[in-house]
N, C-alpha and C. Protein backbone atom coordinates (compact mmCIF):
# COMPACT_ATOMS: atom_id res chain seq x y z
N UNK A 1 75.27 87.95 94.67
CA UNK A 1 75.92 88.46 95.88
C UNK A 1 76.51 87.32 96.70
N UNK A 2 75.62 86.33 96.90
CA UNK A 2 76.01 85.31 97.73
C UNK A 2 77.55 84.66 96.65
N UNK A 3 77.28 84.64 95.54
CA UNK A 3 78.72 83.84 94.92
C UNK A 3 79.98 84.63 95.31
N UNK A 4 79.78 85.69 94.97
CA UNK A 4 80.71 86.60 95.04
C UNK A 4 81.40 86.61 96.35
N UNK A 5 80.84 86.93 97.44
CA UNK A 5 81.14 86.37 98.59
C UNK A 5 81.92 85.48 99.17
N UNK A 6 81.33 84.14 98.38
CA UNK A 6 81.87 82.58 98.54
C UNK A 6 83.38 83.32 97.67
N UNK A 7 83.24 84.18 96.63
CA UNK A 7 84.15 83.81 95.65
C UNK A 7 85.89 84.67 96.63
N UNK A 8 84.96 85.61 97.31
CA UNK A 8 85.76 86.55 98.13
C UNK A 8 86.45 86.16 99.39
N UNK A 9 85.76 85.02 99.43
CA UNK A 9 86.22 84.03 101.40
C UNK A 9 87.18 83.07 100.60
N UNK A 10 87.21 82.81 99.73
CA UNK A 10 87.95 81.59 98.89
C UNK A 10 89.26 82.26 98.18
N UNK A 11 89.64 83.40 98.30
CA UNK A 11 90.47 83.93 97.45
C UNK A 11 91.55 84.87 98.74
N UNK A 12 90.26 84.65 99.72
CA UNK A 12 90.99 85.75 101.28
C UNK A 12 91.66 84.55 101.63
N UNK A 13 91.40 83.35 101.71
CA UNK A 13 92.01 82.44 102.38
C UNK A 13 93.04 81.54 101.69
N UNK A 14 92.99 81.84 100.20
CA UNK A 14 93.85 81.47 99.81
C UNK A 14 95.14 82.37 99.75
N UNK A 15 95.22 83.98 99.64
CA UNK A 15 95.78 84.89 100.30
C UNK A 15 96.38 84.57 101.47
N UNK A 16 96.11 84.29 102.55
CA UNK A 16 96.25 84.39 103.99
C UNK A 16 97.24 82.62 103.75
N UNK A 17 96.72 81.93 103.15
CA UNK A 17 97.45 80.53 103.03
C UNK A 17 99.20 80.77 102.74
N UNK A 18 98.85 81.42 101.44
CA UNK A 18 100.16 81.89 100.90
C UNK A 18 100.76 82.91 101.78
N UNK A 19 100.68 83.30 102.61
CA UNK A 19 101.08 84.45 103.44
C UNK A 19 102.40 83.38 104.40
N UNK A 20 101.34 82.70 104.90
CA UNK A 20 101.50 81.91 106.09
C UNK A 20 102.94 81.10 105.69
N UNK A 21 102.35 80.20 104.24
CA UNK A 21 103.34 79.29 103.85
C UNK A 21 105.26 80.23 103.36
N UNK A 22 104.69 81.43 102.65
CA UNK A 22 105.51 81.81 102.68
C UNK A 22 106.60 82.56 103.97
N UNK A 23 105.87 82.58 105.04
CA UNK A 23 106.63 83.13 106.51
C UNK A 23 107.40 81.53 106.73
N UNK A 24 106.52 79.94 106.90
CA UNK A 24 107.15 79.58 107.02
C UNK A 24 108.24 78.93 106.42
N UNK A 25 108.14 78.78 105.26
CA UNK A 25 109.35 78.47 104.16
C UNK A 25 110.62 79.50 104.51
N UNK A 26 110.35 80.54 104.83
CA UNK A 26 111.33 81.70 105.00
C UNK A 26 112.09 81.04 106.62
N UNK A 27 111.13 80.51 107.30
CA UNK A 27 111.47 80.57 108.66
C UNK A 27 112.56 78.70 108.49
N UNK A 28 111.80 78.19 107.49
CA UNK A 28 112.39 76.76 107.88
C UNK A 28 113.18 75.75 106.66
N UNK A 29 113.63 76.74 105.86
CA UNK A 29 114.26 76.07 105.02
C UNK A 29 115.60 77.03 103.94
N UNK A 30 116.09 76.23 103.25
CA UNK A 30 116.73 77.16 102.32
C UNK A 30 116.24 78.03 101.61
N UNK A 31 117.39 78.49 100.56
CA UNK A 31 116.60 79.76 99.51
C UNK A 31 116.27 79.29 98.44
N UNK A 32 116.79 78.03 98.24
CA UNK A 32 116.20 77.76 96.70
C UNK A 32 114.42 77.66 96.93
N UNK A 33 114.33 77.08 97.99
CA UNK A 33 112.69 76.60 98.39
C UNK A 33 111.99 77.89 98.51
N UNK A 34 112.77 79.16 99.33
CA UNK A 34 112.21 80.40 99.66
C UNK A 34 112.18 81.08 98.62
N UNK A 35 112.49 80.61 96.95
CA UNK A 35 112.59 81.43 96.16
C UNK A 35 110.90 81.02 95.39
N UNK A 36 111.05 79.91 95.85
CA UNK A 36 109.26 78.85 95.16
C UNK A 36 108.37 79.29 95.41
N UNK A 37 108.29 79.31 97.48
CA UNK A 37 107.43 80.05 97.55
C UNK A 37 106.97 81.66 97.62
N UNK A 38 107.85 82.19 97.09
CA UNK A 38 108.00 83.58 96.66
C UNK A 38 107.09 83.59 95.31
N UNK A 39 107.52 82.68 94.97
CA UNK A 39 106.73 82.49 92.89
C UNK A 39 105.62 82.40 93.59
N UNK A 40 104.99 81.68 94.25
CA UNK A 40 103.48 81.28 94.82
C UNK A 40 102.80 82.20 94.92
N UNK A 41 103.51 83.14 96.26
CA UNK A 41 102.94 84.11 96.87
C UNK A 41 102.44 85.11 95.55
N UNK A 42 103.01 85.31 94.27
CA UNK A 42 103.29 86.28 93.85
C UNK A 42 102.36 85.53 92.60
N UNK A 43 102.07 84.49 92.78
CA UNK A 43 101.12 84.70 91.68
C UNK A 43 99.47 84.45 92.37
N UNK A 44 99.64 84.25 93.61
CA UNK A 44 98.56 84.24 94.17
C UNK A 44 98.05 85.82 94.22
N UNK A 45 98.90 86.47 94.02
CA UNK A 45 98.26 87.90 94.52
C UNK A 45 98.16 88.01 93.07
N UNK A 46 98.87 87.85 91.83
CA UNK A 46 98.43 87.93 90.29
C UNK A 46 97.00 87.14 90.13
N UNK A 47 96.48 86.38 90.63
CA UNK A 47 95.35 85.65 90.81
C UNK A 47 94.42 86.63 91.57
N UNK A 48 94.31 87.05 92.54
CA UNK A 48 93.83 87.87 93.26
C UNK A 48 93.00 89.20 92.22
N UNK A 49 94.09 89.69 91.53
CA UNK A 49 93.69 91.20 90.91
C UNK A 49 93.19 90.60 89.36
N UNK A 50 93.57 89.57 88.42
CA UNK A 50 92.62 88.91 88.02
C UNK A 50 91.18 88.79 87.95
N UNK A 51 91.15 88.12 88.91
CA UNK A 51 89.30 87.77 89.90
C UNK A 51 88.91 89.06 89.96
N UNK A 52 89.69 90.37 90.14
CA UNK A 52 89.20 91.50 90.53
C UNK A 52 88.67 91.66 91.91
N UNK A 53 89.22 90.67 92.54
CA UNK A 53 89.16 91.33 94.17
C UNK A 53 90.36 92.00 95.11
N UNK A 54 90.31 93.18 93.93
CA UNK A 54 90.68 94.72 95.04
C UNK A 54 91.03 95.02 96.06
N UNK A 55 89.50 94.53 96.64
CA UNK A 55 89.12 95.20 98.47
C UNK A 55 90.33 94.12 99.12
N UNK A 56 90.64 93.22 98.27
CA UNK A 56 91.56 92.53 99.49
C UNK A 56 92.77 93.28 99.85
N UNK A 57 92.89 94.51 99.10
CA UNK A 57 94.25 94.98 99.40
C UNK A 57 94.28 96.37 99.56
N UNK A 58 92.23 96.50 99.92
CA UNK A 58 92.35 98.09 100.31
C UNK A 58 92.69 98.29 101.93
């Protein structure tokens, strides 16, 4: 329980990282860069359902 947890705070925040980075790439640069971190975002959330943490997106 306790890993899982750790494994669930480590995967929310890497979520929330990519969130962030991708608002500001959008906010402060071109599109070739906004297209990168688009790939990021998008495999962070392919990472996400992977791990099988779900609840992050109930």
């Amino acid at each position: 329980m306790v890993l899982y947890a750790l494994g669930h705070n480590y995967w929310w925040s890497s979520l929330r990282r990519s969130i962030y980075s991708v608002t500001a790439v959008y906010i402060f640069s071109n599109n070739q860069v906004d297209l990168v971190a688009d790939d990021y975002y998008k495999k962070s959330i392919a990472i996400n359902i992977d791990k099988g943490n779900l609840k992050l997106f109930a």
